[in-house]
C-alpha atoms as a PDB file:
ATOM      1  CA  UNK A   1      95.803   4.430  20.104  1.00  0.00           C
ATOM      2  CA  UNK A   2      96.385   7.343  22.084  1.00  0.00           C
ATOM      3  CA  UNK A   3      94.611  11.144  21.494  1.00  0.00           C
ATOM      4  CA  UNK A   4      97.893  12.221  20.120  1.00  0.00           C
ATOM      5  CA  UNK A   5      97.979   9.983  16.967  1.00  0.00           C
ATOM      6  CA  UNK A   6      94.653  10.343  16.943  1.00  0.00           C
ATOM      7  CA  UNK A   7      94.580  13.596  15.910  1.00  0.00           C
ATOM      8  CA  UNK A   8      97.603  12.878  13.941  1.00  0.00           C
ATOM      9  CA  UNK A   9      95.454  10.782  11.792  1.00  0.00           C
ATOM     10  CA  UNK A  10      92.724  12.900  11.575  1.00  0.00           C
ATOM     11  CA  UNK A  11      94.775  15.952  10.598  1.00  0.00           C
ATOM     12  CA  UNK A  12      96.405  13.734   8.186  1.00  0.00           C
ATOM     13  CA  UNK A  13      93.234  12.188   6.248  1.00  0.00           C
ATOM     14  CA  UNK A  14      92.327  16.033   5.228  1.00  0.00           C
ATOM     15  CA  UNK A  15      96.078  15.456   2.934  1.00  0.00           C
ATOM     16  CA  UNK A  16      95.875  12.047   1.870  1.00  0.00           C
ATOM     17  CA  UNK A  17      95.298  11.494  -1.759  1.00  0.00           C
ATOM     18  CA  UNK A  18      94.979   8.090  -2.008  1.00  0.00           C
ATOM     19  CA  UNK A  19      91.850   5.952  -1.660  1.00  0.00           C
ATOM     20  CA  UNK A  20      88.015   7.062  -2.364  1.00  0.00           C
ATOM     21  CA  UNK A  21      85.666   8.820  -0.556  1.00  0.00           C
ATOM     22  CA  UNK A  22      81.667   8.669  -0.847  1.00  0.00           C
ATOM     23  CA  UNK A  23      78.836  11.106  -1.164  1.00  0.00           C
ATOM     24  CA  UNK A  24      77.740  11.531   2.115  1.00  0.00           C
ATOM     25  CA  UNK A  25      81.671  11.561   3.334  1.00  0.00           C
ATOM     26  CA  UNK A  26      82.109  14.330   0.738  1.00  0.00           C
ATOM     27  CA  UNK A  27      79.272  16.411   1.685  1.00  0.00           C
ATOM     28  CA  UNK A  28      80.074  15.995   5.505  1.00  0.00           C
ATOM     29  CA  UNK A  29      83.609  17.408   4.818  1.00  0.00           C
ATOM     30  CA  UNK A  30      83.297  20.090   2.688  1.00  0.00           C
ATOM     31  CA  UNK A  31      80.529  21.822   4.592  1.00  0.00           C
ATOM     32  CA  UNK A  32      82.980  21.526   7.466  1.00  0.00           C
ATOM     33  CA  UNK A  33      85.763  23.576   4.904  1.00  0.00           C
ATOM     34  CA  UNK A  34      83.165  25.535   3.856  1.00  0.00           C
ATOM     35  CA  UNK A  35      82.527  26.353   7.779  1.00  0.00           C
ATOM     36  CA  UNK A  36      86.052  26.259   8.814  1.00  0.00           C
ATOM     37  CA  UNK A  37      86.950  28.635   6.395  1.00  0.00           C
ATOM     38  CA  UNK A  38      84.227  30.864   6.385  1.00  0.00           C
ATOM     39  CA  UNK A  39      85.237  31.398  10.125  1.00  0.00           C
ATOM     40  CA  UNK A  40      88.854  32.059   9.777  1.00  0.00           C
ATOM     41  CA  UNK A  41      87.555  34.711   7.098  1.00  0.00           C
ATOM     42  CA  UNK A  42      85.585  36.497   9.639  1.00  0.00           C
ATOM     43  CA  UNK A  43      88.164  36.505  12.123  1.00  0.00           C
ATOM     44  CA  UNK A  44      91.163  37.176   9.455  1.00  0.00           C
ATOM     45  CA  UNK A  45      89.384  40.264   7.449  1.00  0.00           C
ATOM     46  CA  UNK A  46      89.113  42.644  10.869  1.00  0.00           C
ATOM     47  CA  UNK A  47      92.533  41.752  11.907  1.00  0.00           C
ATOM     48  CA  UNK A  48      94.194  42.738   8.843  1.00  0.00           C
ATOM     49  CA  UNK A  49      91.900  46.138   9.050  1.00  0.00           C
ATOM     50  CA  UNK A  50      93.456  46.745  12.566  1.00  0.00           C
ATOM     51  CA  UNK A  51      97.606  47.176  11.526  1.00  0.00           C
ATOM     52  CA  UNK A  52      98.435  50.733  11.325  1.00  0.00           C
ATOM     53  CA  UNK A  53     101.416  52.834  11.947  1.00  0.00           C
ATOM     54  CA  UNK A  54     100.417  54.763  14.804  1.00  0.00           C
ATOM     55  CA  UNK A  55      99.827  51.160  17.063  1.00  0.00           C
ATOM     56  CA  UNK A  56     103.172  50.101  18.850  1.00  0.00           C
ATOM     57  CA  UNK A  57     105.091  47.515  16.463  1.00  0.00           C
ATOM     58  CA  UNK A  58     104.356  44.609  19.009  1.00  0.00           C
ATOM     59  CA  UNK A  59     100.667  44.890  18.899  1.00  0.00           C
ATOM     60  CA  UNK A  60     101.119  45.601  15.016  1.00  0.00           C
ATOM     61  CA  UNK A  61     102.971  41.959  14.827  1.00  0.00           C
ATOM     62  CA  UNK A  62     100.717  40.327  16.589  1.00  0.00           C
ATOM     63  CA  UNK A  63      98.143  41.629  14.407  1.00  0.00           C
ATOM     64  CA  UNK A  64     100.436  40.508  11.062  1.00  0.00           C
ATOM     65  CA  UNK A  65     101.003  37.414  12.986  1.00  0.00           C
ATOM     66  CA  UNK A  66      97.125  36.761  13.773  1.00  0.00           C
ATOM     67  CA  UNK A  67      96.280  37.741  10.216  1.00  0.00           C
ATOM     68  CA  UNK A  68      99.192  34.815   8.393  1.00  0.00           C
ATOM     69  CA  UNK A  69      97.789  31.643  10.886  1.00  0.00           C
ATOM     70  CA  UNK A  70      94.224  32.845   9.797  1.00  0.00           C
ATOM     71  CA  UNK A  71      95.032  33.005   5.848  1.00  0.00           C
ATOM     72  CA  UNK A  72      97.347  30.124   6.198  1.00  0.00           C
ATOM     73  CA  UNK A  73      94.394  27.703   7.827  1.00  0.00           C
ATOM     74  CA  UNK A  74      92.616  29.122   4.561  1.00  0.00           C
ATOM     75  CA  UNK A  75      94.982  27.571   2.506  1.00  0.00           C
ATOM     76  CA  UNK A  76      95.355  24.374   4.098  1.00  0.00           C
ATOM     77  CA  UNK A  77      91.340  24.192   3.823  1.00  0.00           C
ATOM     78  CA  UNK A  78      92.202  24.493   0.058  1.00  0.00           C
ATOM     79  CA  UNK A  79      94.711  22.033  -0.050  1.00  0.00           C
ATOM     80  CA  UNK A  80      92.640  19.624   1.730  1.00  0.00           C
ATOM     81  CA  UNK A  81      89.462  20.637  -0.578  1.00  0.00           C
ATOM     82  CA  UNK A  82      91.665  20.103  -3.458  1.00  0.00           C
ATOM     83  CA  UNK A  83      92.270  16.234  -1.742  1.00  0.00           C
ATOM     84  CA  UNK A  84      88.712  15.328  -1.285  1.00  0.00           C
ATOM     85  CA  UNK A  85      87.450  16.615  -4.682  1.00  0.00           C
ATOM     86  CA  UNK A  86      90.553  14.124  -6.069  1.00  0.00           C
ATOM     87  CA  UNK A  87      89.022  10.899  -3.712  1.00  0.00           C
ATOM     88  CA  UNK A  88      85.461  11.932  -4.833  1.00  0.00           C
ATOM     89  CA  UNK A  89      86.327  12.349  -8.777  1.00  0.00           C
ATOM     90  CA  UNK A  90      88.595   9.027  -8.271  1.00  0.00           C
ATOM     91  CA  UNK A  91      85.080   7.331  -6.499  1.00  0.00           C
ATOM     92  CA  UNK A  92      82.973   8.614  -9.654  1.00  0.00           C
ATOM     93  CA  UNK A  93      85.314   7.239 -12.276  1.00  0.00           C
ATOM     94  CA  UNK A  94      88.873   7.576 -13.387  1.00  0.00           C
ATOM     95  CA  UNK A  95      88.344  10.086 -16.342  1.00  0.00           C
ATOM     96  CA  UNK A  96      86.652  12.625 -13.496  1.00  0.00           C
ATOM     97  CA  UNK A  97      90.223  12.943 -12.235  1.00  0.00           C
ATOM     98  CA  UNK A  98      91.911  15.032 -15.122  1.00  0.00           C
ATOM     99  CA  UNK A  99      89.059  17.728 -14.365  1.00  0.00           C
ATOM    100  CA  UNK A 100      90.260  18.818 -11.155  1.00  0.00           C
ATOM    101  CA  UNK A 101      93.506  20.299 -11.605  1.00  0.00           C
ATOM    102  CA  UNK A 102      92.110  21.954 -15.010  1.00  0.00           C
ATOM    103  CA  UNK A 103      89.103  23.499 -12.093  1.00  0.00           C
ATOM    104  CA  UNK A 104      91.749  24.222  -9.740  1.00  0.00           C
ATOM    105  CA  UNK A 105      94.283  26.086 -12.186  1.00  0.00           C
ATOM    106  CA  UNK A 106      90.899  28.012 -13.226  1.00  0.00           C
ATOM    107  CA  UNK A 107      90.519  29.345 -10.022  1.00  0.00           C
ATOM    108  CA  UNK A 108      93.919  30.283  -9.559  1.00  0.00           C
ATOM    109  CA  UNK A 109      93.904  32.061 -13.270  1.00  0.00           C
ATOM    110  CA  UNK A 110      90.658  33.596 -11.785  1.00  0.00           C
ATOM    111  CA  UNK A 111      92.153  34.832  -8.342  1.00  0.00           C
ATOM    112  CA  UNK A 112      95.441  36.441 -10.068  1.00  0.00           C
ATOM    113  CA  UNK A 113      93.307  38.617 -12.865  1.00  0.00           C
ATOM    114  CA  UNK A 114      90.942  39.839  -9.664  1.00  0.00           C
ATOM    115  CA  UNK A 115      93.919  41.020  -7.578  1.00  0.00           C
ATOM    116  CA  UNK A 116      95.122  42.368 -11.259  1.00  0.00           C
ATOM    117  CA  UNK A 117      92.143  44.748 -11.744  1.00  0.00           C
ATOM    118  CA  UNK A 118      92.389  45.421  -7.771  1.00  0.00           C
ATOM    119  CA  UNK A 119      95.512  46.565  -7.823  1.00  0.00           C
ATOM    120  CA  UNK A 120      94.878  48.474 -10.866  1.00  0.00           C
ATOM    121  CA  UNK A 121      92.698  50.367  -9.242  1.00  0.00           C
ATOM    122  CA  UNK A 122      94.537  50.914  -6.058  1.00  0.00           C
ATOM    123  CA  UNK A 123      97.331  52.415  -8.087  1.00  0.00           C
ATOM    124  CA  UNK A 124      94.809  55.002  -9.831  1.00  0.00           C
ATOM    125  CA  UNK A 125      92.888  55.673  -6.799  1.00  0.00           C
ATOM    126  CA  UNK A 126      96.621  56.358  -5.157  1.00  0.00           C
ATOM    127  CA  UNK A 127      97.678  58.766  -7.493  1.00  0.00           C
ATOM    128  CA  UNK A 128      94.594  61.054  -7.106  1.00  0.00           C
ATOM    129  CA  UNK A 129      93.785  60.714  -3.610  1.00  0.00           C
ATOM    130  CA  UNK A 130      95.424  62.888  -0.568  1.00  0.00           C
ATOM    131  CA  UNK A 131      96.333  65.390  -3.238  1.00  0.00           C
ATOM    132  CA  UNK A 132      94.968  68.760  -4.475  1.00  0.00           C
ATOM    133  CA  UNK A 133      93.615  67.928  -7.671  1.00  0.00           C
ATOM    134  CA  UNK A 134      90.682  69.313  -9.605  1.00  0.00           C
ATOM    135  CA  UNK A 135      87.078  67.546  -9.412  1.00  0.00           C
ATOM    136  CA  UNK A 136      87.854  67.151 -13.569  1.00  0.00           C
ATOM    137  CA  UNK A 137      91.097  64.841 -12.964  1.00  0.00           C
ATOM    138  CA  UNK A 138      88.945  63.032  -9.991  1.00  0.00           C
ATOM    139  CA  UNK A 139      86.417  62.066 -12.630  1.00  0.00           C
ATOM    140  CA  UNK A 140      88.607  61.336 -15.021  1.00  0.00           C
ATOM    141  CA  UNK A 141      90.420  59.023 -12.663  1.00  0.00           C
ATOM    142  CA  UNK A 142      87.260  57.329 -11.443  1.00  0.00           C
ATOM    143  CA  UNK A 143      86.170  56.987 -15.367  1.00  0.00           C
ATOM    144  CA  UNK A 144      89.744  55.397 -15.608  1.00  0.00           C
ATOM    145  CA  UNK A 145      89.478  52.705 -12.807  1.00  0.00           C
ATOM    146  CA  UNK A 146      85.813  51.952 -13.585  1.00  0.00           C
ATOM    147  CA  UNK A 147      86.869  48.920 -15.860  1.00  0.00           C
ATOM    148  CA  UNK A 148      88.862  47.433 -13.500  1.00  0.00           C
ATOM    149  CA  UNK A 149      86.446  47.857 -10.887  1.00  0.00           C
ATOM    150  CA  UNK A 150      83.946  45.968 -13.236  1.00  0.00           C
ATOM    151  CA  UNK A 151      86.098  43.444 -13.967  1.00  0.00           C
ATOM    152  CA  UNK A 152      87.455  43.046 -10.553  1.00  0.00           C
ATOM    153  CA  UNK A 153      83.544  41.933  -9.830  1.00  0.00           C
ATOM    154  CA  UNK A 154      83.009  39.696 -12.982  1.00  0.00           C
ATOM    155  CA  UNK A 155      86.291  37.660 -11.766  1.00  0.00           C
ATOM    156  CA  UNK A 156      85.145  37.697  -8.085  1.00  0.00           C
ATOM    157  CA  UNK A 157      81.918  36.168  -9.384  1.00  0.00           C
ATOM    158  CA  UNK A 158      82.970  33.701 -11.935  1.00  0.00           C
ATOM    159  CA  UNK A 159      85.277  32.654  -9.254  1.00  0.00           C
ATOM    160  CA  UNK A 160      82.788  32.397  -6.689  1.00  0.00           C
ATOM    161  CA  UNK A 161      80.429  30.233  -8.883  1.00  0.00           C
ATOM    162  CA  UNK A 162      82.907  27.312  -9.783  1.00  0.00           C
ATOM    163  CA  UNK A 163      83.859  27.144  -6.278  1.00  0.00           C
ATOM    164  CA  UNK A 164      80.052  26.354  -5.145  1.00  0.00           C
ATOM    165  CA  UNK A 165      79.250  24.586  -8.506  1.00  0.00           C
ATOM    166  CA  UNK A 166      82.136  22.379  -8.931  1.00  0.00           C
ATOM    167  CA  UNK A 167      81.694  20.530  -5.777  1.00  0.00           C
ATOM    168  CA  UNK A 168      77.861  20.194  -5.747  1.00  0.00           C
ATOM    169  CA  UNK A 169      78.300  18.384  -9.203  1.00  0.00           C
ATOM    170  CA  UNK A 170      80.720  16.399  -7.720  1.00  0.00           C
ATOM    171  CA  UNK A 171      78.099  15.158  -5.197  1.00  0.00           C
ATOM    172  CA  UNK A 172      75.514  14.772  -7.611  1.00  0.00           C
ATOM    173  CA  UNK A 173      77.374  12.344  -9.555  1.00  0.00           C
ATOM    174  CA  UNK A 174      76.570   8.513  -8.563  1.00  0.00           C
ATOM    175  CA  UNK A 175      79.416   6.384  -7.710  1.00  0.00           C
ATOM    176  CA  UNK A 176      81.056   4.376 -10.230  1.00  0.00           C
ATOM    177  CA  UNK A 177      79.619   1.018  -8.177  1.00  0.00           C
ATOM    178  CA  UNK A 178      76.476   2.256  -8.297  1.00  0.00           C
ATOM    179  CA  UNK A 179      76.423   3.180 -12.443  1.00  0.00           C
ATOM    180  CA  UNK A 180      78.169  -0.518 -12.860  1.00  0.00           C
ATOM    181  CA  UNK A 181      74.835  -1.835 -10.984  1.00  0.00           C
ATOM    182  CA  UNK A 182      72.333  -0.162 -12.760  1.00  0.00           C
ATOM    183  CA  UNK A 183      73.739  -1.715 -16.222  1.00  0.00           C
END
């Protein structure tokens, strides 16, 4: 075999579906995600701070362009998250299986009603700020976007705890070869 289809395979076996994967396979590759991901989050969250009008549209594209490889190596860390949580549940036992796409369509419910209540309050916080208004209609506009700032929070944190929950219960769980031997 030759490096190229090398890392042809190993790109591929973060997409395949098919087959089972252990415990200690499971917890090897999702700390890498969890790593891989954390970095393109570091690198992705300054670069989308950096666009403005007043830069030259080249630089601004390359800063757009920068920002889409990091957030799209995010999702493909999803995708292949989503992949080894379906091996592991399939390792466990067949009936672990129907639990992941209910966990996954949770966290999708979860990430729409956070941008929801953020843009929520980006559209109050828009109509008050830059313009002469009184300190009484700044209040009341910060009284007004307090909710969704709240619940903005609530669904970043509910979100953030099945995302490090779910997986650590899927290493927990003994294989379905081991449960078979201890009857």
């Amino acid at each position: 075999m030759d490096v190229l289809s090398k890392l042809k395979n190993g790109f591929l076996y973060f997409f395949r579906f098919s087959g089972r994967m252990g415990r200690k396979e499971f917890i090897r590759n999702i700390l890498f995600l969890l790593l891989f991901t954390f970095l393109f989050s570091i690198v992705a969250l300054p670069i989308g701070e950096l666009v403005s009008p007043d830069k030259p549209d080249v630089v601004n594209f390359l800063f757009i362009f920068l920002f889409a490889v990091c957030y799209i190596g995010i999702i493909l860390a999803g995708l292949s998250s989503f992949s080894f949580c379906i091996r592991r549940a399939r390792d466990i036992s067949k009936h672990c299986i129907i639990a992941i796409p209910i966990i996954f369509l949770l966290l999708f419910y979860l990430q729409f009603q956070q941008q929801h209540a953020f843009h929520q309050t980006v559209n109050i916080a828009s109509n008050t700020m830059g313009k002469n208004v009184s300190k009484d209609a700044e209040r009341a506009a910060q009284k007004d976007a307090r909710p969704y700032v709240e619940a903005y929070e609530g669904y970043k944190q509910k979100k953030q705890i099945l995302m490090l929950l779910f997986p650590v219960i899927l290493a927990a769980l003994p294989t379905d070869s081991l449960r078979r031997k201890a009857k």
